[in-house]
C-alpha atoms as a PDB file:
ATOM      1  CA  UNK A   1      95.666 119.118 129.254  1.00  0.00           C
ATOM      2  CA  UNK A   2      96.662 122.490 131.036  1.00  0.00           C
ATOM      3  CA  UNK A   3      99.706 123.709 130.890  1.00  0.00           C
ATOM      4  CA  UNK A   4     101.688 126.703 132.536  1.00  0.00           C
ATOM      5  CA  UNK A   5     103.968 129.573 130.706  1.00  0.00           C
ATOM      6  CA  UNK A   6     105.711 131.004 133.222  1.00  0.00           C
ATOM      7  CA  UNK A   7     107.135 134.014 130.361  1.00  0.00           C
ATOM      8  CA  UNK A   8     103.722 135.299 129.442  1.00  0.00           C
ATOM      9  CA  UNK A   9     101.827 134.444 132.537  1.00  0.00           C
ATOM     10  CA  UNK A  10      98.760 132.225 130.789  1.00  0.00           C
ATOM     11  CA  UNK A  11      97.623 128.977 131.183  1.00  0.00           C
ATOM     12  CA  UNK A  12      97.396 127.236 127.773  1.00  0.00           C
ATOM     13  CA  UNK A  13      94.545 124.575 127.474  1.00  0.00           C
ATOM     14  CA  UNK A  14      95.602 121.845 124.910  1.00  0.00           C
ATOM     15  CA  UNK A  15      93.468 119.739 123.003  1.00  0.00           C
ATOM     16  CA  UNK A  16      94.931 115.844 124.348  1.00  0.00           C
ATOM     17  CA  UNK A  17      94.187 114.008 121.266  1.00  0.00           C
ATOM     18  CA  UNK A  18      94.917 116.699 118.713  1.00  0.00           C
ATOM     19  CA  UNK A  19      97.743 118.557 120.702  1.00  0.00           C
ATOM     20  CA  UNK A  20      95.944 121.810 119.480  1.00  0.00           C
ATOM     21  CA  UNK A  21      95.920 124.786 121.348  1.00  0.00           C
ATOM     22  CA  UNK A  22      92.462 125.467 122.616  1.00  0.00           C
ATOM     23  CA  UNK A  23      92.399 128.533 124.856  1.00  0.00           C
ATOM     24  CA  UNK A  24      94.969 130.920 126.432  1.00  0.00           C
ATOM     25  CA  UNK A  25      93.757 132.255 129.756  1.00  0.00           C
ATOM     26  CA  UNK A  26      96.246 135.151 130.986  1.00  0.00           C
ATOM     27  CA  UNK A  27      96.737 134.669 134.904  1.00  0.00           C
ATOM     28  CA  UNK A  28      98.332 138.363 135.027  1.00  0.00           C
ATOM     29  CA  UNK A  29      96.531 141.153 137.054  1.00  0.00           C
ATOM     30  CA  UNK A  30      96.389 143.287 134.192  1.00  0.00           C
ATOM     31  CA  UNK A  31      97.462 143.277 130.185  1.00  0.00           C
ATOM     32  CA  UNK A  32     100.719 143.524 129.617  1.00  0.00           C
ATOM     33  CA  UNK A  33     101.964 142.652 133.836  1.00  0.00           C
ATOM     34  CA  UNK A  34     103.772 139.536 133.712  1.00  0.00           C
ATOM     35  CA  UNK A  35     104.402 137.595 136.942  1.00  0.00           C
ATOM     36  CA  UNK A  36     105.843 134.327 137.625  1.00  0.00           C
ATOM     37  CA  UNK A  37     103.705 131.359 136.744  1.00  0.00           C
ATOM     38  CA  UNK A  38     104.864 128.690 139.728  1.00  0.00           C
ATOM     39  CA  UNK A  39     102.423 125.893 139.786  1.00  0.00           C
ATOM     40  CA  UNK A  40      98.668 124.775 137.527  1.00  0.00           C
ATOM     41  CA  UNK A  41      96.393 121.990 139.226  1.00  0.00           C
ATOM     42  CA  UNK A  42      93.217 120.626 138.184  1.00  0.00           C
ATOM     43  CA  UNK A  43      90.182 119.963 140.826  1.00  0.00           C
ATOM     44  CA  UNK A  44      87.897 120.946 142.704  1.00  0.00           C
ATOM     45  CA  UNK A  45      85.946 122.309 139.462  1.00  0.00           C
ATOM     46  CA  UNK A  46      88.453 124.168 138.693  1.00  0.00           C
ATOM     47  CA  UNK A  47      92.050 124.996 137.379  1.00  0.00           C
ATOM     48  CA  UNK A  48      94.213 126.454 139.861  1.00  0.00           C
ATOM     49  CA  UNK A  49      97.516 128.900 139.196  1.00  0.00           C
ATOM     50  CA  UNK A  50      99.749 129.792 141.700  1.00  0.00           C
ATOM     51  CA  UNK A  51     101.159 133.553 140.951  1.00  0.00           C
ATOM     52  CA  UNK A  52     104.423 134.699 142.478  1.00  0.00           C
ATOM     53  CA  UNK A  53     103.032 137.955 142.810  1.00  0.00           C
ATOM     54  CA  UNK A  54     100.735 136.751 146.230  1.00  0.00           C
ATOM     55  CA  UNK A  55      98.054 135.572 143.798  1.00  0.00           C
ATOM     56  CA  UNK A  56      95.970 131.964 143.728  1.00  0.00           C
ATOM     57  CA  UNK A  57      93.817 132.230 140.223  1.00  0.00           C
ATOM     58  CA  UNK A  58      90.914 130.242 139.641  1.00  0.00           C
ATOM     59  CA  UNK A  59      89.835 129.022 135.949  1.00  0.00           C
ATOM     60  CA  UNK A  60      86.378 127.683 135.040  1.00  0.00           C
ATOM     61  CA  UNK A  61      87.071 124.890 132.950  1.00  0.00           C
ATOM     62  CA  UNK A  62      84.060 125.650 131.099  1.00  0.00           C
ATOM     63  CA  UNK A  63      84.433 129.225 129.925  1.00  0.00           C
ATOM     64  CA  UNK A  64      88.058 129.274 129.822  1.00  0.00           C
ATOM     65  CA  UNK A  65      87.922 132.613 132.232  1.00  0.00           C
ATOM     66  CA  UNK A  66      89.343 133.345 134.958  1.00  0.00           C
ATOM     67  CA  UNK A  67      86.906 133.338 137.700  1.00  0.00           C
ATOM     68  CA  UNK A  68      88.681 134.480 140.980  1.00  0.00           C
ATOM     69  CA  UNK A  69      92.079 135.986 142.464  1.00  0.00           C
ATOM     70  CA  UNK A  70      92.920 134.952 145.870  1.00  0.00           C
ATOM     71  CA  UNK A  71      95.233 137.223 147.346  1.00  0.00           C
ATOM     72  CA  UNK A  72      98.009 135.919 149.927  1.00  0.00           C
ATOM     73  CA  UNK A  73     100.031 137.756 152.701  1.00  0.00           C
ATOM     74  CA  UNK A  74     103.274 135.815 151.102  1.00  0.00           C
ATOM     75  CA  UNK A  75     103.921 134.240 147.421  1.00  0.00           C
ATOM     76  CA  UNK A  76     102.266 131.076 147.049  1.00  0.00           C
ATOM     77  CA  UNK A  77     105.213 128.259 145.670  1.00  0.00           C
ATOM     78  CA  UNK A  78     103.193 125.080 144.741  1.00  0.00           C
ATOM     79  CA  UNK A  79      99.366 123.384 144.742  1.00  0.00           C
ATOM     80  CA  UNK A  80      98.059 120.579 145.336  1.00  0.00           C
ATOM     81  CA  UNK A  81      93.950 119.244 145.060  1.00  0.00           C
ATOM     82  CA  UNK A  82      92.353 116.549 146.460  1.00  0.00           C
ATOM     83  CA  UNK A  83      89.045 116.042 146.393  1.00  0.00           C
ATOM     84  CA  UNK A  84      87.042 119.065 147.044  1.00  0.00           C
ATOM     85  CA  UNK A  85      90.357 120.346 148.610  1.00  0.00           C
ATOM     86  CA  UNK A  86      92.838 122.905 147.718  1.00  0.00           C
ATOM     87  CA  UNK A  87      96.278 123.263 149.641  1.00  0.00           C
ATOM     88  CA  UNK A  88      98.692 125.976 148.422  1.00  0.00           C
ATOM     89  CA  UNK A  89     102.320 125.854 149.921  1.00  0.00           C
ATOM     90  CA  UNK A  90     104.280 129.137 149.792  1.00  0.00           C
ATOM     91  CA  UNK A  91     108.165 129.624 150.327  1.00  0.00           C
ATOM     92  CA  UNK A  92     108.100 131.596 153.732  1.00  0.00           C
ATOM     93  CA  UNK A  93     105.471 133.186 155.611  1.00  0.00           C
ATOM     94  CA  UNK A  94     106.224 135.344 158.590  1.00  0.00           C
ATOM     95  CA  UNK A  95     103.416 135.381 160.718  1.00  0.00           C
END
């Protein structure tokens, strides 16, 4: 189970039969920079987190670590997977 803090900017991976925290995974762009935690998906291979600082962040499920930042011209408001698909829906976009 994966589950969003949107105070401290992580992603918290809990254990679904023992309800124990397993990992932590900070989605900020550096230690200590918190940012807005909108939206966590699973799929695709990966765990999605959708920043409100113009930042998509993938998570290998494996390793626990992020694995990519995917910078936007606007913030990015929600996610959705299907499939080998990833569609991120922001709140305005002026372009």
């Amino acid at each position: 189970m994966w589950v969003g803090s949107n105070d401290t900017s992580r992603v918290i991976r809990i254990d679904p039969e023992t309800y124990r925290i397993r990992a932590r995974i900070s989605v900020a762009e550096s230690p200590g920079l918190f940012s807005d935690l909108y939206s966590v998906r699973v799929g695709a291979g990966a765990v999605w987190a959708a920043r409100g600082d113009r930042a998509i962040v993938r998570i290998d499920p494996r390793t626990n670590r992020v694995v990519a930042r995917i910078l936007l011209p606007v913030p990015p408001h929600d996610i959705a997977v299907h499939g080998d698909d990833v569609w991120v829906s922001v709140s305005s976009y002026e372009g």
